[in-house]
Protein backbone atom coordinates (compact mmCIF):
# COMPACT_ATOMS: atom_id res chain seq x y z
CA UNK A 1 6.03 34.50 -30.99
CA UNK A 2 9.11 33.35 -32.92
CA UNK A 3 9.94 31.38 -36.60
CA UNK A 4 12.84 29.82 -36.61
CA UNK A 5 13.37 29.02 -40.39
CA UNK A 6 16.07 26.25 -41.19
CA UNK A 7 17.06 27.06 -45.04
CA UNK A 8 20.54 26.29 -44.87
CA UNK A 9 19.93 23.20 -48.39
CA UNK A 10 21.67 24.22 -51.63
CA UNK A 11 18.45 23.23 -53.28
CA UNK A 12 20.46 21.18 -55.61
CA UNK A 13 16.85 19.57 -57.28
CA UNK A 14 15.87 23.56 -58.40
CA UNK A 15 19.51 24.14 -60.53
CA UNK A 16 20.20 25.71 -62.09
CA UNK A 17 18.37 28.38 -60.87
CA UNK A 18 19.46 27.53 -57.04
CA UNK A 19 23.37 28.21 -58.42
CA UNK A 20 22.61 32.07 -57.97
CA UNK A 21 19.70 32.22 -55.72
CA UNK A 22 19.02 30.26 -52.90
CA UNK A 23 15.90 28.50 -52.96
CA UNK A 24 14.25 30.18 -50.68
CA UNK A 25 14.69 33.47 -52.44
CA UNK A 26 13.30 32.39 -55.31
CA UNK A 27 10.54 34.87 -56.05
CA UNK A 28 7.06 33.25 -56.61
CA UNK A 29 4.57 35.64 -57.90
CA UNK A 30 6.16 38.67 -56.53
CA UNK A 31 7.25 37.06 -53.95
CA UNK A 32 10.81 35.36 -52.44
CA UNK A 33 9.18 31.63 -51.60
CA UNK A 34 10.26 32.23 -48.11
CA UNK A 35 8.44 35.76 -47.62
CA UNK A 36 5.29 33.76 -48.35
CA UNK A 37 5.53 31.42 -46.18
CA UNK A 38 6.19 33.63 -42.98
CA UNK A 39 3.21 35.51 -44.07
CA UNK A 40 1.25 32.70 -44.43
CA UNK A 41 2.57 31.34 -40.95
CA UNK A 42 1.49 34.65 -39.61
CA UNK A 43 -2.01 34.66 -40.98
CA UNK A 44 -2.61 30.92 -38.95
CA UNK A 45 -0.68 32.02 -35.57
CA UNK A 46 -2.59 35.45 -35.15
CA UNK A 47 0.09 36.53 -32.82
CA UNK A 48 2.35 39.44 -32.96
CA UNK A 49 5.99 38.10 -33.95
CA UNK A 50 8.65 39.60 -32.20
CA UNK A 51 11.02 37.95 -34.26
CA UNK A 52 12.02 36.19 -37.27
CA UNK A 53 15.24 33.21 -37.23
CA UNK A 54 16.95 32.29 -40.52
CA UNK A 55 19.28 29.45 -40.48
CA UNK A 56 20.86 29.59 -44.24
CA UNK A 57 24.30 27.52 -45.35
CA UNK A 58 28.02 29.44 -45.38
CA UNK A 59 28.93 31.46 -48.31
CA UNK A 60 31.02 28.66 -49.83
CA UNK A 61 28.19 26.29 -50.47
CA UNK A 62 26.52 28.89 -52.79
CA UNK A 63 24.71 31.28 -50.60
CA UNK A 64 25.24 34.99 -51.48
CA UNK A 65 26.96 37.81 -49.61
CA UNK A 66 23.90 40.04 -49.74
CA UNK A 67 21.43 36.78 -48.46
CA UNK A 68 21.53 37.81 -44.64
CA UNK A 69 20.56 41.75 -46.25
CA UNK A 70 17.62 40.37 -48.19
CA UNK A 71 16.26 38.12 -45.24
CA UNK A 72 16.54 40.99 -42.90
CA UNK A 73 14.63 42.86 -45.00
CA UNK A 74 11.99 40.08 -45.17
CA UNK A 75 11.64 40.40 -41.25
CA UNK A 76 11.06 44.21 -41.36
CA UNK A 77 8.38 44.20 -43.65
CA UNK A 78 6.46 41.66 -40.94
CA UNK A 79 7.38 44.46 -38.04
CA UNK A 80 9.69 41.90 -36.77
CA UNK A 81 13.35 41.86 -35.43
CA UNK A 82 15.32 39.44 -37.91
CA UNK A 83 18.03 37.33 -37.26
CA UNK A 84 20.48 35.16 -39.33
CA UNK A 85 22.29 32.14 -38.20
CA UNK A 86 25.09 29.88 -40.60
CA UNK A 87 24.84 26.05 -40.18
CA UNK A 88 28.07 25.57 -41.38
CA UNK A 89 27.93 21.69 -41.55
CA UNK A 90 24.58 19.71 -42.93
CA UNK A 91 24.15 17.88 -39.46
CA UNK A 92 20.34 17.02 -39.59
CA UNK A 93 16.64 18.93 -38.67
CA UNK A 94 17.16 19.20 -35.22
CA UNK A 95 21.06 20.16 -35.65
CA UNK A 96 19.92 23.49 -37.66
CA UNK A 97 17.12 24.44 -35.55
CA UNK A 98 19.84 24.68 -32.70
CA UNK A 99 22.21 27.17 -34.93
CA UNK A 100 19.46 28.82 -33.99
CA UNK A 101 19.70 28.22 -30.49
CA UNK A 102 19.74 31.90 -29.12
CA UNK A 103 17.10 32.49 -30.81
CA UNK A 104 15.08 29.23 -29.10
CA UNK A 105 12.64 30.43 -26.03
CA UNK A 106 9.36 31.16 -25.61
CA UNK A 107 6.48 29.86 -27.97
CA UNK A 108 7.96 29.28 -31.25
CA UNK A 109 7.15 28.46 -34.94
CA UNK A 110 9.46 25.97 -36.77
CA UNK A 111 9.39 26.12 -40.54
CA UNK A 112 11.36 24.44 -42.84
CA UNK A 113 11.69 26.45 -46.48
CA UNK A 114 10.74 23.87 -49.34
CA UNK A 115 7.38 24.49 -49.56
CA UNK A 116 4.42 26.70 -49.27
CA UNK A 117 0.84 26.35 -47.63
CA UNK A 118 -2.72 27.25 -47.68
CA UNK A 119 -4.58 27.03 -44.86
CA UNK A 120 -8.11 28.43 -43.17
CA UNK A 121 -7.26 26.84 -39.59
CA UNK A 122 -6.40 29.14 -36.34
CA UNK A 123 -3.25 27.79 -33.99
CA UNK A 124 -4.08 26.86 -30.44
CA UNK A 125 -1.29 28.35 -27.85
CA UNK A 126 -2.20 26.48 -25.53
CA UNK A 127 -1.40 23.34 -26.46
CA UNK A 128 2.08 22.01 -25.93
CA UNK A 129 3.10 21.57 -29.78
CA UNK A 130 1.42 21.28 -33.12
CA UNK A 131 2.66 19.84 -36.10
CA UNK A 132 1.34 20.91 -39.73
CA UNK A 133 -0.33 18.00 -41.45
CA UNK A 134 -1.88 17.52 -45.05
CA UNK A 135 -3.83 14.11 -46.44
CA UNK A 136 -2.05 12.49 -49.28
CA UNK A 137 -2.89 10.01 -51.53
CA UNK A 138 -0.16 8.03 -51.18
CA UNK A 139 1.51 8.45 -47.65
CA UNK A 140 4.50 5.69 -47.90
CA UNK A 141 6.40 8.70 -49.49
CA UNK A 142 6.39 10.63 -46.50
CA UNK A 143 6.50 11.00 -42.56
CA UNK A 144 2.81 10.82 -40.87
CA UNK A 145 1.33 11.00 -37.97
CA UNK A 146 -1.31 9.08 -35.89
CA UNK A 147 -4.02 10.55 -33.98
CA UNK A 148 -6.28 9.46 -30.91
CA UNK A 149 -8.61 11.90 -29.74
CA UNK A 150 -7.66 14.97 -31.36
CA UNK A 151 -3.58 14.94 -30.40
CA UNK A 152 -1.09 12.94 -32.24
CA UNK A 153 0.05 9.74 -30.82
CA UNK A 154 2.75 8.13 -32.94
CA UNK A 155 5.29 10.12 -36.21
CA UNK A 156 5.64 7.17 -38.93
CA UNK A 157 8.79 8.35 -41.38
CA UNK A 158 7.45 6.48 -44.45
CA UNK A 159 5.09 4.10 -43.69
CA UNK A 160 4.61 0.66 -46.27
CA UNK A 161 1.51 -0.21 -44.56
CA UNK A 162 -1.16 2.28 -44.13
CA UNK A 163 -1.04 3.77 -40.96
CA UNK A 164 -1.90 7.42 -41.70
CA UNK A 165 -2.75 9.47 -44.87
CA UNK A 166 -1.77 12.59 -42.61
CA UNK A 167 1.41 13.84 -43.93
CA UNK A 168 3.72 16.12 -41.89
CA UNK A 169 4.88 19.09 -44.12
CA UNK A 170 7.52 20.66 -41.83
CA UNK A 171 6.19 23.21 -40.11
CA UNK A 172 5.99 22.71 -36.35
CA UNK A 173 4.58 24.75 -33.34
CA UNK A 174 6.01 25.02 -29.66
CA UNK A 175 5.10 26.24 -26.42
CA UNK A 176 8.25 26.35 -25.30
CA UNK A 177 10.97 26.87 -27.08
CA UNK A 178 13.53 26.01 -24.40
CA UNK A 179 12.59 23.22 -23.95
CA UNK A 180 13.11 22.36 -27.47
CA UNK A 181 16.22 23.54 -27.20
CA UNK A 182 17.54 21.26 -24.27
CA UNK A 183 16.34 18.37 -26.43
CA UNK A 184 18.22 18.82 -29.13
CA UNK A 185 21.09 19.90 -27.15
CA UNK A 186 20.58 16.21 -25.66
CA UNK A 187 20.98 14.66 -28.64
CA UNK A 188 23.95 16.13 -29.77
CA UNK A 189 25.64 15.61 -25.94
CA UNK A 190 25.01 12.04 -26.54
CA UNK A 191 25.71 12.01 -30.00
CA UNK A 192 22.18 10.40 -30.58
CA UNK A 193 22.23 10.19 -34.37
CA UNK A 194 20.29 8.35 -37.29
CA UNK A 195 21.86 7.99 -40.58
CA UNK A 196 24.81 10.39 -39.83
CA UNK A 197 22.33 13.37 -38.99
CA UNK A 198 20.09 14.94 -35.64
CA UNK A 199 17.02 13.93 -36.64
CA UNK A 200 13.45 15.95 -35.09
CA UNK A 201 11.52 13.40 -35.37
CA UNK A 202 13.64 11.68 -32.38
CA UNK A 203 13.11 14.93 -30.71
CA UNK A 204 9.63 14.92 -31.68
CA UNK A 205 9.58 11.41 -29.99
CA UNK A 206 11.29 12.31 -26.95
CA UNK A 207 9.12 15.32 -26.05
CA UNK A 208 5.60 13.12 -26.51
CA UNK A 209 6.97 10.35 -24.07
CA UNK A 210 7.48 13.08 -21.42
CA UNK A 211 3.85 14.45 -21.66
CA UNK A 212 4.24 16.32 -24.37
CA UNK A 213 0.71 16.89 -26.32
CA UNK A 214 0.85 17.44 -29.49
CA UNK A 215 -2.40 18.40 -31.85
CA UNK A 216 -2.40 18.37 -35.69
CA UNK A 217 -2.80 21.65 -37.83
CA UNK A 218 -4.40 21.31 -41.18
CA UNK A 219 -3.25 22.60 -44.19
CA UNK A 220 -5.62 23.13 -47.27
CA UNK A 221 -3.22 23.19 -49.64
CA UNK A 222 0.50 22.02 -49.56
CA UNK A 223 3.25 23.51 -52.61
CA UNK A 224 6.02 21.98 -53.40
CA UNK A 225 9.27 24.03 -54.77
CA UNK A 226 12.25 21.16 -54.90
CA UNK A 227 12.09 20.94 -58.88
CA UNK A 228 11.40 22.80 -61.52
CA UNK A 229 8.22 21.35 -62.57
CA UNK A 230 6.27 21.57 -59.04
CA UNK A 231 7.60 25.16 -58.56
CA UNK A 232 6.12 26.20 -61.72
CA UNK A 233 2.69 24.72 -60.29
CA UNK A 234 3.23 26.10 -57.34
CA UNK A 235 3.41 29.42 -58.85
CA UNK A 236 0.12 28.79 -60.66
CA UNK A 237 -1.63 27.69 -57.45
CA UNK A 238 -0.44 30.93 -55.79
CA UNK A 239 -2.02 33.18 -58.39
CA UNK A 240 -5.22 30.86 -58.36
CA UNK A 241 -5.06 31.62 -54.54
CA UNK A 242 -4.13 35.59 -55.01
CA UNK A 243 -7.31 35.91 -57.65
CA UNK A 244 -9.62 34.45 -55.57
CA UNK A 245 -8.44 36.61 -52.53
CA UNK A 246 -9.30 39.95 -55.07
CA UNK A 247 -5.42 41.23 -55.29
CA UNK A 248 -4.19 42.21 -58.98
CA UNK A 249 -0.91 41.53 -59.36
CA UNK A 250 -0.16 42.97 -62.45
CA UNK A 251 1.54 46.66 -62.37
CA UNK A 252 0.20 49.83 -63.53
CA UNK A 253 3.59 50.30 -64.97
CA UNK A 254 3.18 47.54 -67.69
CA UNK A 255 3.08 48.53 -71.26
CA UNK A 256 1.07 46.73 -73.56
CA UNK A 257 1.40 46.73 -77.56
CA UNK A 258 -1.21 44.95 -78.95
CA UNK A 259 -0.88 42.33 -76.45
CA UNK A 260 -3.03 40.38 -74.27
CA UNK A 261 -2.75 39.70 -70.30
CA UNK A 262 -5.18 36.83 -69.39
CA UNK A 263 -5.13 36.08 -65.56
CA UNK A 264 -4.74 35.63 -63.18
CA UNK A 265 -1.03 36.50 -63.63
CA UNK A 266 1.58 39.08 -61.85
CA UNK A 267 3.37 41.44 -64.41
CA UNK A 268 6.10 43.06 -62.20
CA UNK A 269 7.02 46.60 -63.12
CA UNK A 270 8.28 48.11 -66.28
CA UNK A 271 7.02 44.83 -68.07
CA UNK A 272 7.01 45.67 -71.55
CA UNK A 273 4.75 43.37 -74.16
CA UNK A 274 4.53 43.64 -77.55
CA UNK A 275 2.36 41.64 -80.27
CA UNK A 276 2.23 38.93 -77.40
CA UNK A 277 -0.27 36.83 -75.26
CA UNK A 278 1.02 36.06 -71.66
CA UNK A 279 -1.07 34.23 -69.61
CA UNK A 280 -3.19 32.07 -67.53
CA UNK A 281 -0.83 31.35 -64.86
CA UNK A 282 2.42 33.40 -65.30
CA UNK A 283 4.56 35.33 -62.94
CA UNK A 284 7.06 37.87 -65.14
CA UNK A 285 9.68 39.94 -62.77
CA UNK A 286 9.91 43.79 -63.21
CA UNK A 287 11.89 44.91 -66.65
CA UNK A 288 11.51 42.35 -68.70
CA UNK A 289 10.49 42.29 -72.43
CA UNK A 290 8.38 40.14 -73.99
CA UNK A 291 7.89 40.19 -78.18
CA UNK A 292 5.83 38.15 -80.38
CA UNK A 293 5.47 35.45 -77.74
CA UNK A 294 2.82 33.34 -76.11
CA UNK A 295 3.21 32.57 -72.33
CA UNK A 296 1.28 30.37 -70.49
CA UNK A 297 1.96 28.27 -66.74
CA UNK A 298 5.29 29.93 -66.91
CA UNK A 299 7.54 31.42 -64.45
CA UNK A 300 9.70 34.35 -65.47
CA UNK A 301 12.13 36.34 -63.46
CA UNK A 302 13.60 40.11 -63.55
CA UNK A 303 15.37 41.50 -66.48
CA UNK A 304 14.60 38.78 -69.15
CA UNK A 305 14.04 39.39 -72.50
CA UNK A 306 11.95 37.09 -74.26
CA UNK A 307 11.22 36.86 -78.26
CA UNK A 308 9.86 34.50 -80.94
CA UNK A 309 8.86 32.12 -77.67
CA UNK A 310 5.81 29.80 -77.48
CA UNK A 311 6.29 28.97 -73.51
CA UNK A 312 4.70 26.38 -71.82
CA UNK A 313 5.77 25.10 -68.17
CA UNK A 314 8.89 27.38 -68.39
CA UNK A 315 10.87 28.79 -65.44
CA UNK A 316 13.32 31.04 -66.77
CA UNK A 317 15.99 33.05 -64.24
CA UNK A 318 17.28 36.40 -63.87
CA UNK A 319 18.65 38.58 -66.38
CA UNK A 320 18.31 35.80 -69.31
CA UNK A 321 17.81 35.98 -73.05
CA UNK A 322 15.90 33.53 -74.58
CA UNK A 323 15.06 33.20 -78.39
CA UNK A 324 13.67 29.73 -79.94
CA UNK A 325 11.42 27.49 -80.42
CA UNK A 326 12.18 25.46 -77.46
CA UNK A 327 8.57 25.24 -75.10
CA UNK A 328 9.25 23.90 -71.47
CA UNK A 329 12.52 25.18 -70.79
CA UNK A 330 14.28 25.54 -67.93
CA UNK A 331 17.34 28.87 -68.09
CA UNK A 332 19.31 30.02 -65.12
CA UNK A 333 20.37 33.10 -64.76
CA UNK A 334 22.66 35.36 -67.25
CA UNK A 335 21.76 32.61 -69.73
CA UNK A 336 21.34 33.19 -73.11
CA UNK A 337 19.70 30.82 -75.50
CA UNK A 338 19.00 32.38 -78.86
């Protein structure tokens, strides 16, 4: 089995923390956001993964020179063989699933990294496709499917009359992943395009009309991390999800002065607190110092120092410095606001 991860987006919505890290590399409890969700894929498909795709933007659109390192590394910690691929022009879905295109045979996992799942169903091989689903309130805000005995019959991008609360996530299974891989190539040989861009869906479309079956996977629990405010959540749903599964998360390497941890939180290493109460529902990276503060629903990268804070809903980057009165903030890296 392979995942093909598109993740080539600036994540322009998460800035200014996305102007140093990409989105997807944004750590969530511990953990880069797109680390989680190949585990998480992992945990459905049951299958040994041979190996991992990542399709990330070029250098001059804000992605590191040490990105292709980190998501390497990501791959080896799964046992599997990791790949990186550049989409060097924002073409559409289907357009960077093919930069991908050597990687594209065999059964295949297609995830798109913007958000995270939770999910207690088991992926059926056999079956021709599947396509990651979640029911929504309101589903005119998003692309759904229709189902007739147990496979999907129609994809609805944004329905205004009720069709389907069965919202597609991004996350797609195939059977054969050359076969995906001809279709798109038809696409762009014809130049089939909607709104400037190689859309799956029409892919999606095309494979269904030619026999295709297609059966929905349900997800428990769907995370968003486009803005600042539903990352934060999503960072408090993933400790709510890490508590209940019995991990601690906080380091044996924190130091505590007359402070208070109340969880479920992760408190990376060399954490030092002093005359401070962090917690329910905040991440803080490895280094950091917190004094005199109050944390709650917070999420806190590596090498901050915090002081004199009362933090509510914050997400505060890398290496920052952060002193005031201010409560849901939002700091990018190296930023100092004293």
């Amino acid at each position: 089995m392979k995942i093909i991860v598109p993740m080539a987006g600036v994540g322009s919505r998460l800035r200014p923390h996305t102007l140093t890290t990409p989105k997807p590399l944004t750590v969530i409890a511990g953990k880069p956001i797109v680390q989680r969700l190949v585990e998480d894929i992992a945990s459905v498909i049951e299958e040994e993964i041979d190996e991992i795709a990542f399709v990330i933007g070029p250098l001059a659109k804000g992605f590191p020179k040490d990105t292709a390192d980190k998501l390497l590394n990501i791959a080896d910690k799964l046992g599997a063989k990791g790949s990186v691929y550049t989409q060097e022009e924002a073409l559409g879905t289907a357009h960077a699933i093919y930069c991908a295109k050597d990687s594209l045979d065999g059964p295949c996992v297609v995830a798109y990294a913007d958000t995270l799942f939770k999910a207690d169903f088991r992926l059926d091989t056999n079956a021709d496709g599947a396509i990651w689903v979640k029911q929504v309130e309101d589903p005119s805000a998003f692309g759904v499917i229709k189902l007739d005995d147990g496979y999907i019959t129609d994809f609805v991008e944004k329905p205004q009359d009720f069709i389907s609360d069965l919202a597609i996530i991004g996350i797609y299974y195939f059977k054969d992943g050359n076969k995906l891989k001809e279709e798109i190539q038809y696409l762009i040989d014809n130049d089939l395009k909607e709104n400037g861009e190689y859309q799956l869906t029409n892919v999606l479309e095309s494979l269904k009309q030619q026999g295709a079956k297609f059966i929905p996977g349900k997800v428990n629990a769907w995370m968003d991390c486009g803005k600042k405010d539903p990352t934060v959540d999503t960072n408090k749903q993933v400790l709510i999800y890490e508590q209940k599964d019995g991990n601690n998360l906080v380091s044996d390497c924190v130091v505590l002065e007359n402070s208070e941890i109340i969880q479920p939180c992760f408190i990376g290493k060399n954490v030092s607190l002093k005359n401070s109460t962090v917690g329910p529902y905040v991440s803080i990276g490895e280094n950091s110092v917190v004094a005199n503060s109050t944390i709650t629903d917070s999420l806190i990268q590596t090498n901050v120092q915090i002081s004199d804070a009362n933090l509510h809903n914050a997400m505060i980057g890398n290496y920052a410095t952060f002193n005031g009165n201010f409560t849901s903030v939002s700091i990018g890296d190296y930023t100092e606001l004293t």
